[in-house]
Protein backbone atom coordinates (compact mmCIF):
# COMPACT_ATOMS: atom_id res chain seq x y z
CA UNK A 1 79.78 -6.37 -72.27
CA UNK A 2 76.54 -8.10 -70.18
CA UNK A 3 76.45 -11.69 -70.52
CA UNK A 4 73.42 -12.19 -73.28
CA UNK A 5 70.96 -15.25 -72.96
CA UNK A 6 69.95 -16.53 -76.76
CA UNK A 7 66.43 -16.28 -77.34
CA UNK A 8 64.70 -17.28 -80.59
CA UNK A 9 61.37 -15.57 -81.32
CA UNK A 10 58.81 -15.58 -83.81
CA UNK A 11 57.33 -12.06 -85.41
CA UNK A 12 54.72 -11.91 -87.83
CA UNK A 13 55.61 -10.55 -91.23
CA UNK A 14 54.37 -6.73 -90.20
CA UNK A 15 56.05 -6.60 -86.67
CA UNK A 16 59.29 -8.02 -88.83
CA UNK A 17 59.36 -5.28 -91.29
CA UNK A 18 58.90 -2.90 -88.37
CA UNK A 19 61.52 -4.14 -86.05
CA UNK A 20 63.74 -3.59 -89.49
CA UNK A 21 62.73 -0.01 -90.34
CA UNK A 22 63.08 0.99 -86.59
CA UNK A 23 66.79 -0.39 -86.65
CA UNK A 24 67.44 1.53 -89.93
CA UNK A 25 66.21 4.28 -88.65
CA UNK A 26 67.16 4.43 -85.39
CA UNK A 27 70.69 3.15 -85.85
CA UNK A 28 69.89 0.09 -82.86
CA UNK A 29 70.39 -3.31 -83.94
CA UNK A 30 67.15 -5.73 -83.31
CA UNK A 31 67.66 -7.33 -80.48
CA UNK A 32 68.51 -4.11 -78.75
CA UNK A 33 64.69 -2.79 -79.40
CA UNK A 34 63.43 -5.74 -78.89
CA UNK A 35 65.57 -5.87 -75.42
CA UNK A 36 64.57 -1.61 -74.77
CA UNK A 37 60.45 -2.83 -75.93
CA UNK A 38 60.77 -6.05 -73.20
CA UNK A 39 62.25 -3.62 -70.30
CA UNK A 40 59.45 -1.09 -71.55
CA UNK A 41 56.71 -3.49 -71.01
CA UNK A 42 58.48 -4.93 -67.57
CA UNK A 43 58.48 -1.35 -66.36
CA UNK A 44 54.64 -0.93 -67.29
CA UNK A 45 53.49 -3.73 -65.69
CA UNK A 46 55.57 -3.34 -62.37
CA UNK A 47 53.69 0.04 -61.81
CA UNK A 48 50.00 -1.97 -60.98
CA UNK A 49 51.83 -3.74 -58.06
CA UNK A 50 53.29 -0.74 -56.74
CA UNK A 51 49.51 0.70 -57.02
CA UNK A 52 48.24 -2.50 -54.99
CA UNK A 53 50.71 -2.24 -52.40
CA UNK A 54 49.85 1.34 -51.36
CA UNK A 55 45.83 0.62 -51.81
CA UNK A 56 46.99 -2.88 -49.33
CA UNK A 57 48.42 -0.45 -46.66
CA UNK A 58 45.16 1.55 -47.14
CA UNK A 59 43.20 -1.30 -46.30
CA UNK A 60 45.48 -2.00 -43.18
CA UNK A 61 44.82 1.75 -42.03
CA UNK A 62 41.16 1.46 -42.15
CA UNK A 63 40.96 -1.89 -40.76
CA UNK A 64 42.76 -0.35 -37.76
CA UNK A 65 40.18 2.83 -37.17
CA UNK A 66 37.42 -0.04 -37.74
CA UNK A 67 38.97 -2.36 -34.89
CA UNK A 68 38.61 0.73 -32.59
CA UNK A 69 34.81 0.88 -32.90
CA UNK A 70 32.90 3.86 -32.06
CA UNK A 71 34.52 6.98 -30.94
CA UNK A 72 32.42 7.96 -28.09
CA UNK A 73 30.98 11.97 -28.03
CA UNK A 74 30.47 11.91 -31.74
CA UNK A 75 28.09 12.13 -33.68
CA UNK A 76 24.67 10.20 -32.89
CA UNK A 77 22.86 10.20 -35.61
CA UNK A 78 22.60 7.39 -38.92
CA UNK A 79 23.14 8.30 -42.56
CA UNK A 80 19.76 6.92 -42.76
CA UNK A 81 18.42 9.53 -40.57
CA UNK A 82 19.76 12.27 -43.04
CA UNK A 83 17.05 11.37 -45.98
CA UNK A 84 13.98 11.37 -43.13
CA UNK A 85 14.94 15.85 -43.48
């Protein structure tokens, strides 16, 4: 067996009754779905920095076309110049 830290928490009457009928039901003592609802909510908020790492090495990949400045031979006209047709 893992070696457990004690943790005491404090649930509101209706998230008390729930955490009760979910053990019933589901056969899991309490502080295993409260341990399976904290790695839930771990998981969920690990995926946002995953997100923000991969728009980061976006950024990085642009920033590198925008350090080589104009390519020359393309195109010469402005987005601006598109609205004058």
């Amino acid at each position: 067996m893992d070696t457990k830290i004690r943790k005491q928490i404090y649930l509101d009457p209706q998230q008390n009754e729930y955490l009760k009928r979910t053990s019933k039901e589901s056969g899991l003592t309490e502080a295993e779905i409260i341990r399976q609802a904290l790695n839930t909510q771990v998981q969920r908020l690990r995926v946002p920095a995953r997100r923000l790492s991969a728009w980061e090495r976006e950024r990085q990949f642009l920033q590198k076309l925008l350090d080589l400045g104009p390519v020359p031979g393309m195109r010469t006209w402005k987005r601006e110049d598109l609205y004058e047709r």
